[in-house]
C-alpha atoms as a PDB file:
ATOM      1  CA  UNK A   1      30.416  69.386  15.224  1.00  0.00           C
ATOM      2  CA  UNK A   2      32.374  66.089  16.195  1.00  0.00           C
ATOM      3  CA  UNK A   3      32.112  62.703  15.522  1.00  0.00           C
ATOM      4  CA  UNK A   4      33.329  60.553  18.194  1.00  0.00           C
ATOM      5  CA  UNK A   5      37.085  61.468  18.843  1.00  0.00           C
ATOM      6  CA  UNK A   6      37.087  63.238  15.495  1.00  0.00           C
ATOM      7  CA  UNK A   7      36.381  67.205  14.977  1.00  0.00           C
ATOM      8  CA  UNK A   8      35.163  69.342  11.300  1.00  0.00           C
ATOM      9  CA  UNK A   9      38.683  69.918  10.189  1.00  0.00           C
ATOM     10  CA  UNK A  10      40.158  66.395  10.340  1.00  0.00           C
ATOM     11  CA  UNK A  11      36.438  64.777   8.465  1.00  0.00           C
ATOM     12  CA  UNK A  12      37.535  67.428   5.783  1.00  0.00           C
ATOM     13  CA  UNK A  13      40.856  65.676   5.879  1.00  0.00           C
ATOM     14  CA  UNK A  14      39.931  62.665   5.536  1.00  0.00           C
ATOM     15  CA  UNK A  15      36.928  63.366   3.002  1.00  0.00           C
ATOM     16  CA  UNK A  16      39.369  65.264   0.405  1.00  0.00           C
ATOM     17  CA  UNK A  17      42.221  62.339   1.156  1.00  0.00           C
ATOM     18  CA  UNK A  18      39.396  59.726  -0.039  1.00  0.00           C
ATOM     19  CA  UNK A  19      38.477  61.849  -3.671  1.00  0.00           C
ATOM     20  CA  UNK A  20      42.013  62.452  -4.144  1.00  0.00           C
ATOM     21  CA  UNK A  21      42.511  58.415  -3.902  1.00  0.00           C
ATOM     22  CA  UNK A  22      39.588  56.875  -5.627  1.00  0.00           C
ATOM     23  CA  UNK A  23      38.083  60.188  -7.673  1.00  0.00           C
ATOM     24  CA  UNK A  24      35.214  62.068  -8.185  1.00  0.00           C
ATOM     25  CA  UNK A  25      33.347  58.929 -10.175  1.00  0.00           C
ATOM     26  CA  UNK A  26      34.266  56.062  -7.928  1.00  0.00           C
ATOM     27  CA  UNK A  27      32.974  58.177  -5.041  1.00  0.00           C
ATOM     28  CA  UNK A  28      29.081  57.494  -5.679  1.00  0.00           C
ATOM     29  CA  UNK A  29      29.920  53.475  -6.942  1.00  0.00           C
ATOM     30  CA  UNK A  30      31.523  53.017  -3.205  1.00  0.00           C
ATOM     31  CA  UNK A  31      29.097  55.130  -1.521  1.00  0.00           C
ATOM     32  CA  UNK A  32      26.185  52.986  -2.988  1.00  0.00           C
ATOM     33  CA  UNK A  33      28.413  49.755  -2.212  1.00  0.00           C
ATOM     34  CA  UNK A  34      28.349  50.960   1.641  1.00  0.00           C
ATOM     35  CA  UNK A  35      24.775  51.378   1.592  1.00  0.00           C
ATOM     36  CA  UNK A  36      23.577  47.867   0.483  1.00  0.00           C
ATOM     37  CA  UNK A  37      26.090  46.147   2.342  1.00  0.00           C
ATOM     38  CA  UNK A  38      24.489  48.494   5.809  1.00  0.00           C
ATOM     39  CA  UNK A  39      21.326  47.632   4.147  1.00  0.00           C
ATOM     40  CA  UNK A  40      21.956  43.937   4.115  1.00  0.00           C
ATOM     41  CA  UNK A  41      23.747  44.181   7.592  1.00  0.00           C
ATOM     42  CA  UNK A  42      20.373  45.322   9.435  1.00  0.00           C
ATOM     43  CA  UNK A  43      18.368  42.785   7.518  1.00  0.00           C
ATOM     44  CA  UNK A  44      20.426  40.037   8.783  1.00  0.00           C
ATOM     45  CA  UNK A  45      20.062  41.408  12.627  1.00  0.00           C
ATOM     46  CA  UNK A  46      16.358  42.261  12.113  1.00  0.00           C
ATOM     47  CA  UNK A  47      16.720  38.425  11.155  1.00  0.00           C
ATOM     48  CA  UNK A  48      18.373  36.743  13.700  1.00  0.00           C
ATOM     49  CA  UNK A  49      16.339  38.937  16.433  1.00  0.00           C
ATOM     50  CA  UNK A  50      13.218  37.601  14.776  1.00  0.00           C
ATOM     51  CA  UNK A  51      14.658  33.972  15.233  1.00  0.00           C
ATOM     52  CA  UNK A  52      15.391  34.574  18.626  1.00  0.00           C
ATOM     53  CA  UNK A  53      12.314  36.065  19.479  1.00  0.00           C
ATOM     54  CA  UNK A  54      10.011  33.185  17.645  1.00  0.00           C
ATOM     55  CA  UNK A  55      12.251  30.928  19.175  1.00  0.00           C
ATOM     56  CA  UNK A  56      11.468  32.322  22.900  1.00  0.00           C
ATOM     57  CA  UNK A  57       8.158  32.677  22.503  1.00  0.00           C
ATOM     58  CA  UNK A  58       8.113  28.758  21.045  1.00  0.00           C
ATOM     59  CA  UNK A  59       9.597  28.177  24.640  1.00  0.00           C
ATOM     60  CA  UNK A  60       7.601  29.831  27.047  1.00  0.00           C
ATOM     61  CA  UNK A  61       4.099  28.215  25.068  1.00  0.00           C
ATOM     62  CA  UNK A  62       6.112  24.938  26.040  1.00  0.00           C
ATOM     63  CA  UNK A  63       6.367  25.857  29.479  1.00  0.00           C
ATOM     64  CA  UNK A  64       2.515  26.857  29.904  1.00  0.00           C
ATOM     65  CA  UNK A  65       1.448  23.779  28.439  1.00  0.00           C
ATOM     66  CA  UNK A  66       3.848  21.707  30.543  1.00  0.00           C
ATOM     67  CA  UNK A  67       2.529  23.692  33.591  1.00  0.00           C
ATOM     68  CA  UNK A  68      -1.283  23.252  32.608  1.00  0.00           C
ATOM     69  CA  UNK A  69      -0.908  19.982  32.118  1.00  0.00           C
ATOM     70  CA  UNK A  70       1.144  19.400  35.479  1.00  0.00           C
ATOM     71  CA  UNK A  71      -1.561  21.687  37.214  1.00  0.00           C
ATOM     72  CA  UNK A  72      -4.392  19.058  35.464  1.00  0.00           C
ATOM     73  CA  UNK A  73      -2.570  16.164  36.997  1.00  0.00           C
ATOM     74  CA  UNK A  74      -2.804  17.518  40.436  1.00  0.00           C
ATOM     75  CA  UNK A  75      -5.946  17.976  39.574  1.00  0.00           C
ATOM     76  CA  UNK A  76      -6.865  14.347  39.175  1.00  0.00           C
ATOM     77  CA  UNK A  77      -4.435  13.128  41.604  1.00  0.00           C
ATOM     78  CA  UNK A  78      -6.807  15.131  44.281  1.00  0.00           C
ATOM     79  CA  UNK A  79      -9.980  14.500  43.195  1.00  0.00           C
ATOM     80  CA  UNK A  80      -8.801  10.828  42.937  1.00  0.00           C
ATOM     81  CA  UNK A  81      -7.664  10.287  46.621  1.00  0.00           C
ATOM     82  CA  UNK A  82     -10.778  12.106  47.273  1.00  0.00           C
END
């Protein structure tokens, strides 16, 4: 199994380097830590893609009503010089 540029032995590595530096009870405090902050991360980019999808469809409802209104005023032009 590999992660990225990473292979089993050096994740073991890595994992044993971390509980040998913060310790078996700190482990599930930063672990929980990483999870809300993930958590939080994904809400705010659900967020701002909501935002930006609101705000796009805001725009294009603009730009029908400008174009039926543009498409009336032809409208009435014509039947006018008619």
């Amino acid at each position: 199994m590999r992660i990225g540029p990473l292979g089993m032995p050096e994740i073991i590595i890595i994992l044993i380097v971390i509980l040998l530096i913060f310790g078996p009870r700190r482990l599930p405090e930063m672990a929980k830590g990483i999870g809300q902050s993930v958590r939080e991360f994904r809400k705010g980019i659900r967020d701002v893609k909501d935002e930006i999808e609101s705000e796009i469809k805001k725009d294009d409802n603009v730009v029908k009503t400008e174009t039926a209104k543009e498409k009336e005023a032809v409208k009435a032009e014509t039947v006018k010089e008619s």
